[in-house]
PDB file of N, CA and C in Angstrom:
ATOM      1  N   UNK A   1      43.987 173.668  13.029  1.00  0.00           N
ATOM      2  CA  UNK A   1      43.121 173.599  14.196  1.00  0.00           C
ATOM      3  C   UNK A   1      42.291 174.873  14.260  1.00  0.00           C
ATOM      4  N   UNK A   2      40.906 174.941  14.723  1.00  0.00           N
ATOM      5  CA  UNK A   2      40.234 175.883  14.774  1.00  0.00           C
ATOM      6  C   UNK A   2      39.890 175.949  16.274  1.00  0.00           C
ATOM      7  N   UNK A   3      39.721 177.153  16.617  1.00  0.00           N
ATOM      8  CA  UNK A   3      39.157 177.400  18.261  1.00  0.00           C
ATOM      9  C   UNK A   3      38.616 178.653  18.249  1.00  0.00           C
ATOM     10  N   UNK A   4      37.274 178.088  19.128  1.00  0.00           N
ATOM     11  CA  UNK A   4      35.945 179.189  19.040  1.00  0.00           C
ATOM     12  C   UNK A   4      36.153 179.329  20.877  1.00  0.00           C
ATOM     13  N   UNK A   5      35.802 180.601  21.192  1.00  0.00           N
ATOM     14  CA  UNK A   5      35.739 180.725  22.778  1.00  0.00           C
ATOM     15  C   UNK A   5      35.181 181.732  22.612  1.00  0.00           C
ATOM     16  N   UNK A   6      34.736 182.505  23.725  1.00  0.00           N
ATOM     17  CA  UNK A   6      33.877 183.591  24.322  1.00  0.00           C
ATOM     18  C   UNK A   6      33.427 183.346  25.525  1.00  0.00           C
ATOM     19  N   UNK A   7      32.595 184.647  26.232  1.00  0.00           N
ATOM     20  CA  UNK A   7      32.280 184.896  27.715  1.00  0.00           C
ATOM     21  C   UNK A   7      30.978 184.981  27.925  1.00  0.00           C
ATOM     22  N   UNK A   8      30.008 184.794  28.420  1.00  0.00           N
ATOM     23  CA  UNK A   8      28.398 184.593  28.424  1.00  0.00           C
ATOM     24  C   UNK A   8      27.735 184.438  26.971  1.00  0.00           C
ATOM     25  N   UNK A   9      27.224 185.612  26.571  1.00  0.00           N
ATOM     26  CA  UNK A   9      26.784 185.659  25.626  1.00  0.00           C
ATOM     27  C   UNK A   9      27.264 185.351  23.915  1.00  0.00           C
ATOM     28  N   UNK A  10      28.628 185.644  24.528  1.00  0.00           N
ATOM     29  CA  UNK A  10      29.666 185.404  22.833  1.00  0.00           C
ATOM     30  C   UNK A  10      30.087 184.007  22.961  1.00  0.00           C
ATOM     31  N   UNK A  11      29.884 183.564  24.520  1.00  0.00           N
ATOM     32  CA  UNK A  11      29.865 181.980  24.430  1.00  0.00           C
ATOM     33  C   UNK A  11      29.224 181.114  23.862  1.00  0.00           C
ATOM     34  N   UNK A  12      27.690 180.976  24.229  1.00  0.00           N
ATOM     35  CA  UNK A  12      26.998 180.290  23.334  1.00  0.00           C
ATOM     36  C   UNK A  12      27.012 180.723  21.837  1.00  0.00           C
ATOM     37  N   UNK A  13      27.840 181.742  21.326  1.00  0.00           N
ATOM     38  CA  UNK A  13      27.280 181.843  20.099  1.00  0.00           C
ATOM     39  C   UNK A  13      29.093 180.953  19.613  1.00  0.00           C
ATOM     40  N   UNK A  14      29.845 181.006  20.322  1.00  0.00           N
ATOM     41  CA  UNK A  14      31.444 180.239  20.062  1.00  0.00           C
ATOM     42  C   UNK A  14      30.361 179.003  19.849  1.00  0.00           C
ATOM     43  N   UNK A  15      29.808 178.121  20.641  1.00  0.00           N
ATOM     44  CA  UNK A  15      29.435 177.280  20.546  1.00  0.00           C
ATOM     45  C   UNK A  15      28.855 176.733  19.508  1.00  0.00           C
ATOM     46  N   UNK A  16      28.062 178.252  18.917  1.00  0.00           N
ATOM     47  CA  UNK A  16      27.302 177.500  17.525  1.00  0.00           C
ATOM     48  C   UNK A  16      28.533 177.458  16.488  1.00  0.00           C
ATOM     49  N   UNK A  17      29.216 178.447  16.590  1.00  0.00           N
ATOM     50  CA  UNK A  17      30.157 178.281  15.823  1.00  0.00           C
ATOM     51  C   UNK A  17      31.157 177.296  15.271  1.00  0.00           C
ATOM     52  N   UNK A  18      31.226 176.515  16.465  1.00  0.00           N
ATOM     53  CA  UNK A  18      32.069 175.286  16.489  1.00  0.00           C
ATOM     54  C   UNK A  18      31.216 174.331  15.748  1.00  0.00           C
ATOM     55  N   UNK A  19      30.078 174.498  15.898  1.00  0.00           N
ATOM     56  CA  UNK A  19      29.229 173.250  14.740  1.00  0.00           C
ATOM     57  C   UNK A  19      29.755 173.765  13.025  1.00  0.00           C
ATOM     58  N   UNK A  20      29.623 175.208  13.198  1.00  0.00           N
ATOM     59  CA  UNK A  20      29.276 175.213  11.819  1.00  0.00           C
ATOM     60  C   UNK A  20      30.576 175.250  11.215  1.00  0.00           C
ATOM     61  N   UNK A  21      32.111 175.469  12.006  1.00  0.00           N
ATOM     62  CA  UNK A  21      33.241 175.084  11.401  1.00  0.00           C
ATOM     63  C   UNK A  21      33.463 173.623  11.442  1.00  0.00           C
ATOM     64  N   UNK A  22      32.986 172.796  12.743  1.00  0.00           N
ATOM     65  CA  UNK A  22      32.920 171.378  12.097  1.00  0.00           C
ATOM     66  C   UNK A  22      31.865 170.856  11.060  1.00  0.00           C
ATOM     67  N   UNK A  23      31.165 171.112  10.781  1.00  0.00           N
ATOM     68  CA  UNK A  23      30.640 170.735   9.216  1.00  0.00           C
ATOM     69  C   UNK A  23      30.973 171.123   8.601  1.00  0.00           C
ATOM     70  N   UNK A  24      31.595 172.565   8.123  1.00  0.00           N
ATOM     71  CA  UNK A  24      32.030 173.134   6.756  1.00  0.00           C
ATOM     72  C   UNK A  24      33.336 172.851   6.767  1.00  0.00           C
ATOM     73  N   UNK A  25      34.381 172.732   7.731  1.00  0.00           N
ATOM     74  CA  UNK A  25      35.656 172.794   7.420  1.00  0.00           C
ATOM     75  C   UNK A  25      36.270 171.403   8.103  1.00  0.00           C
ATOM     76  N   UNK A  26      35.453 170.432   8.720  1.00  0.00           N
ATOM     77  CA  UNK A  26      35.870 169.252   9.649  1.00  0.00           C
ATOM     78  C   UNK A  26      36.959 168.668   8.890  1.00  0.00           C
ATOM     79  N   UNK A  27      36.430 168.424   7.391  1.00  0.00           N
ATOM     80  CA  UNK A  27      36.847 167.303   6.859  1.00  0.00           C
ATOM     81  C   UNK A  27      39.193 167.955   6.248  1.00  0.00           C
ATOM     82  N   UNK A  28      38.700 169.109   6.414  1.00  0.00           N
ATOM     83  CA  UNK A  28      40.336 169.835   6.048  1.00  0.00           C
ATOM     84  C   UNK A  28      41.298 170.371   7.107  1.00  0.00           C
ATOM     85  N   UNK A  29      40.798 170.313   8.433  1.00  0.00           N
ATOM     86  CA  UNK A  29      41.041 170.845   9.738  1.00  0.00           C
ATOM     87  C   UNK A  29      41.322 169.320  10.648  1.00  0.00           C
ATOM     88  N   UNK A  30      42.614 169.635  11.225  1.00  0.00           N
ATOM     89  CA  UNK A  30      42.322 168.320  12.383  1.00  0.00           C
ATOM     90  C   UNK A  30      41.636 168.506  13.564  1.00  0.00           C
ATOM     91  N   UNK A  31      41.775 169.195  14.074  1.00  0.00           N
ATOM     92  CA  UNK A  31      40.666 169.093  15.241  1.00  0.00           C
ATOM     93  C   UNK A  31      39.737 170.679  15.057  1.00  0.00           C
ATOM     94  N   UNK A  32      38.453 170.501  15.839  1.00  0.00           N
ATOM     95  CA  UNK A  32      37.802 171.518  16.098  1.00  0.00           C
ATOM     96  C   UNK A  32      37.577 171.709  17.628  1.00  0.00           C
ATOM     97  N   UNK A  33      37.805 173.058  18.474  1.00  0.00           N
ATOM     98  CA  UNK A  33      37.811 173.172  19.555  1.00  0.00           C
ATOM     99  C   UNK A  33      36.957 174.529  20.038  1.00  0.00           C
ATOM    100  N   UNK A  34      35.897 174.098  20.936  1.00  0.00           N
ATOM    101  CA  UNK A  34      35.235 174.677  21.906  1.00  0.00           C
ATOM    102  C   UNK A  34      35.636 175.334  23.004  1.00  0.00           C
ATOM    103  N   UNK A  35      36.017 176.718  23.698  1.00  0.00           N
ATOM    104  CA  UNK A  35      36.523 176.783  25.134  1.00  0.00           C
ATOM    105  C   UNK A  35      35.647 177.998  25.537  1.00  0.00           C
ATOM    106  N   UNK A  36      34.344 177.815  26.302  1.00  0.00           N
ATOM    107  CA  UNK A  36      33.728 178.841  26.896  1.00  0.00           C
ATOM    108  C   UNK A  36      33.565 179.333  28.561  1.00  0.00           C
ATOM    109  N   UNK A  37      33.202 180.707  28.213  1.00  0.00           N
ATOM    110  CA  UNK A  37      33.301 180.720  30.069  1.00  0.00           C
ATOM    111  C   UNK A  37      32.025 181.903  30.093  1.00  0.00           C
ATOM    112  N   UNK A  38      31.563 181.041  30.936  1.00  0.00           N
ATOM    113  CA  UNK A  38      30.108 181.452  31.670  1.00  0.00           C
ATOM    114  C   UNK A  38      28.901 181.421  30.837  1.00  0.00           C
ATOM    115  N   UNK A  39      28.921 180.367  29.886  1.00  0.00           N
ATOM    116  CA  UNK A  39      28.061 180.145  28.382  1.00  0.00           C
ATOM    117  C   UNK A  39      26.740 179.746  29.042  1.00  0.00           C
ATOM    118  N   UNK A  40      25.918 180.156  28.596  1.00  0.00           N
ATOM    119  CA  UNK A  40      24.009 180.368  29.076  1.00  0.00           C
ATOM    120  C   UNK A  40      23.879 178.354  28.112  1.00  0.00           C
ATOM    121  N   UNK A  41      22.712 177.553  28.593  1.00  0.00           N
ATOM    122  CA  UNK A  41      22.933 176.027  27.911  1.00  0.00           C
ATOM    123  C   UNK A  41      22.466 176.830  26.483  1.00  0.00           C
ATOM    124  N   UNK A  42      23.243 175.664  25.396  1.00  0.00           N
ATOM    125  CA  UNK A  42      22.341 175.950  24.205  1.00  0.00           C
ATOM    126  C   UNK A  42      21.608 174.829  23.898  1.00  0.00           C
ATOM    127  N   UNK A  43      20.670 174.678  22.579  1.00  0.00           N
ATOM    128  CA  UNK A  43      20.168 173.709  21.994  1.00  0.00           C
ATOM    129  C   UNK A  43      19.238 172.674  23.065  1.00  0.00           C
ATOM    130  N   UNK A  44      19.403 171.743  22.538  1.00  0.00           N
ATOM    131  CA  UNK A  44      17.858 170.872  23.047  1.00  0.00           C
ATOM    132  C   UNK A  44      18.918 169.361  23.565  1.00  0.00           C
ATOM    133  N   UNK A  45      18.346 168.243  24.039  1.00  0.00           N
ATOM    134  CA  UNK A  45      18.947 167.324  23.787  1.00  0.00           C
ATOM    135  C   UNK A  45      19.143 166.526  22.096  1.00  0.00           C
ATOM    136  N   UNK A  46      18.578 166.793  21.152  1.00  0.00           N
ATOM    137  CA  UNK A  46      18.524 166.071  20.237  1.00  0.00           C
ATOM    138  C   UNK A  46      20.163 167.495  19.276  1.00  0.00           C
ATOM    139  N   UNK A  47      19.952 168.352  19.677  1.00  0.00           N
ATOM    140  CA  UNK A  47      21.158 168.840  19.309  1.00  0.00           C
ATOM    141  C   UNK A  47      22.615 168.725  20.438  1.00  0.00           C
ATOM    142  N   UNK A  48      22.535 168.618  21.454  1.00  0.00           N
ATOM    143  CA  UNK A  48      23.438 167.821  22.149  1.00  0.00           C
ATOM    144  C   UNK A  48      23.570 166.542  21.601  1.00  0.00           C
ATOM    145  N   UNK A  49      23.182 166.177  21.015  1.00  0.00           N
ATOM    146  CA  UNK A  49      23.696 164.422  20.452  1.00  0.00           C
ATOM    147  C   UNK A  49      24.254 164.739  19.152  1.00  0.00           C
ATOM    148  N   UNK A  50      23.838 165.508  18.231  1.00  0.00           N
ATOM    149  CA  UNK A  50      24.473 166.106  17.098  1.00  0.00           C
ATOM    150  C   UNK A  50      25.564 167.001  17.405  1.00  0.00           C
ATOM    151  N   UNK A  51      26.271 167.951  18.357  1.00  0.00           N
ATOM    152  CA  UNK A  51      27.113 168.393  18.846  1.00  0.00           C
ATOM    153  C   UNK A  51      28.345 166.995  18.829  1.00  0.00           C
ATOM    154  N   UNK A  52      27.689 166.464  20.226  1.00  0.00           N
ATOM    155  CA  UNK A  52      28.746 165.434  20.001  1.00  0.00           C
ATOM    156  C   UNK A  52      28.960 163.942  19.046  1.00  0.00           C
ATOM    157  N   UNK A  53      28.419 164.013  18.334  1.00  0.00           N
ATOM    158  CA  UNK A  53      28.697 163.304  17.273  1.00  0.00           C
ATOM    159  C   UNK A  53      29.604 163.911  16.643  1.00  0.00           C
ATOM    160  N   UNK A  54      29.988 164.992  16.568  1.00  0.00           N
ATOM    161  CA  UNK A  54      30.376 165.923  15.051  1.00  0.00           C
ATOM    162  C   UNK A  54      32.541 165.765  15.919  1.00  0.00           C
ATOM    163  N   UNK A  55      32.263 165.577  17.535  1.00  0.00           N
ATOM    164  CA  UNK A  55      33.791 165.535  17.762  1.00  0.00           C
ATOM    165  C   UNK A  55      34.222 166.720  18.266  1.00  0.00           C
ATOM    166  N   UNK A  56      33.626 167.527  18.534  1.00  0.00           N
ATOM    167  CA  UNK A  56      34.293 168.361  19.135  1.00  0.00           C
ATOM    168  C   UNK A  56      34.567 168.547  20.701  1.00  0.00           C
ATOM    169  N   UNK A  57      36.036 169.289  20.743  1.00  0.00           N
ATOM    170  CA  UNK A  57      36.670 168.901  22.092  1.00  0.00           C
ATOM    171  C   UNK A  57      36.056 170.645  22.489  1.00  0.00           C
ATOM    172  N   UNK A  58      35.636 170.186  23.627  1.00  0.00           N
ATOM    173  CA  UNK A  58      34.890 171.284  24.432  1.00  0.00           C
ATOM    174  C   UNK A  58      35.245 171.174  26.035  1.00  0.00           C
ATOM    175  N   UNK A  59      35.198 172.972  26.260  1.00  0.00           N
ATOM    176  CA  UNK A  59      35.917 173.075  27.979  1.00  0.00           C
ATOM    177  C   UNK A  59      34.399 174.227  28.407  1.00  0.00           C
ATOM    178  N   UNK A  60      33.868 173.981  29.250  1.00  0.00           N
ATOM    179  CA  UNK A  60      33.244 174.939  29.461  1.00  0.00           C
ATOM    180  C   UNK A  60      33.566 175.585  31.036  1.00  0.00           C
ATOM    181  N   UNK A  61      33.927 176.793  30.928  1.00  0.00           N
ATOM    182  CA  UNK A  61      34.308 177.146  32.130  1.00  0.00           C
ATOM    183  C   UNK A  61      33.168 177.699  33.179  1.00  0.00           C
ATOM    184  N   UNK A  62      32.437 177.604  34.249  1.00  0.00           N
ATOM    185  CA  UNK A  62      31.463 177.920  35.289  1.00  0.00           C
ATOM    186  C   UNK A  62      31.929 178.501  36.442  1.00  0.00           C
ATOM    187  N   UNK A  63      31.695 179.583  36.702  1.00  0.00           N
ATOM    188  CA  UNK A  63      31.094 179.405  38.147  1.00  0.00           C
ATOM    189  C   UNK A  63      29.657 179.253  38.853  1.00  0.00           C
ATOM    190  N   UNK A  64      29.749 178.435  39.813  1.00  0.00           N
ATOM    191  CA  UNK A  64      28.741 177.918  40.782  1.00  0.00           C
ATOM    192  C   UNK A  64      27.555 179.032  40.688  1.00  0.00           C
ATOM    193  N   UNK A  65      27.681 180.136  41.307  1.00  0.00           N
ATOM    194  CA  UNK A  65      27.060 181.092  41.983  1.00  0.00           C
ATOM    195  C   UNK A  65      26.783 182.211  40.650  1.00  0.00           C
ATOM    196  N   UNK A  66      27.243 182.003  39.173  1.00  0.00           N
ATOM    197  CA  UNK A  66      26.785 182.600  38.102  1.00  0.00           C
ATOM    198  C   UNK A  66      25.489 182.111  37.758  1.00  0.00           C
ATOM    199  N   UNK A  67      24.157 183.118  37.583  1.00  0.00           N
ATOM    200  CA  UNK A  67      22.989 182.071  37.385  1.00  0.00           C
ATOM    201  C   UNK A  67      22.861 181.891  35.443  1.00  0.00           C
ATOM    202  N   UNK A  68      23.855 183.019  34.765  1.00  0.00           N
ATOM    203  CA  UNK A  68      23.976 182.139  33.311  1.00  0.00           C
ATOM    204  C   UNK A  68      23.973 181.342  33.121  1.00  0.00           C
ATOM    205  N   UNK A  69      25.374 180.298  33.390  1.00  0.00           N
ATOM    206  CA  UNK A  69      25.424 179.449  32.814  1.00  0.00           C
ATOM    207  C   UNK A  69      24.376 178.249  33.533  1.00  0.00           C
ATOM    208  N   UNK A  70      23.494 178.811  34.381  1.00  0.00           N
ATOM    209  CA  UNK A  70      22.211 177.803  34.609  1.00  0.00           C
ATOM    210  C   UNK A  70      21.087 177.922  33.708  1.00  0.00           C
ATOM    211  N   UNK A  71      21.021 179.208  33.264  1.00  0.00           N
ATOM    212  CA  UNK A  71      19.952 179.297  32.402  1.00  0.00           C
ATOM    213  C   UNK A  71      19.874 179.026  31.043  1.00  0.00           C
ATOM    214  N   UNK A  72      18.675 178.490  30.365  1.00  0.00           N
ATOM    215  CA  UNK A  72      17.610 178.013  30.907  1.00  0.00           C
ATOM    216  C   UNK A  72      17.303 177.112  31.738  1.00  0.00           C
ATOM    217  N   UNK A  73      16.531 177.047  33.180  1.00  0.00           N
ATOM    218  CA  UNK A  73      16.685 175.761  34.197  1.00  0.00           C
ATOM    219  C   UNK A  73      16.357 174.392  33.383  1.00  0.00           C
ATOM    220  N   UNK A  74      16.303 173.657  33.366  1.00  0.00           N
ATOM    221  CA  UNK A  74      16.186 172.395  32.764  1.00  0.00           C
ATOM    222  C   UNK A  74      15.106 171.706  33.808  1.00  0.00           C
ATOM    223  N   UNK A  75      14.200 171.491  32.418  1.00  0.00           N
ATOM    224  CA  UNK A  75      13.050 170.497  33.677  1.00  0.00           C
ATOM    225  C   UNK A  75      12.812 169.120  33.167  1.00  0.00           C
TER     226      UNK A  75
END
């Protein structure tokens, strides 16, 4: 099992990380796991659909009143 986590900034980058151990190592690993807290959004929607295609179990931790993990606003 692999697990990527981090805190704002080392979050989104756990995040990329988790792609690139599920493509390079998916197929020898049973699960791949995501757990971030206070992660800024990453990627686009067309990489949100490639995220979750790939299976990975993801926790993202928030608070409300943090304006990171709002940013970038989404329009």
């Amino acid at each position: 099992r692999i697990l990527c986590t981090g805190h704002s900034l080392g979050a989104a980058v756990a995040g990329l990380c988790g792609v690139d151990m599920a493509v390079r190592y998916g197929k020898q690993v049973t699960r791949v796991s995501v757990v971030n807290y206070g992660s800024p959004r990453i990627g686009n929607s067309a990489f949100a659909s490639y995220y979750q295609s790939l299976g990975i179990e993801s926790w993202r931790v928030v608070h409300y009143h943090d304006i990171v993990p709002h940013w970038p606003i989404e329009r």
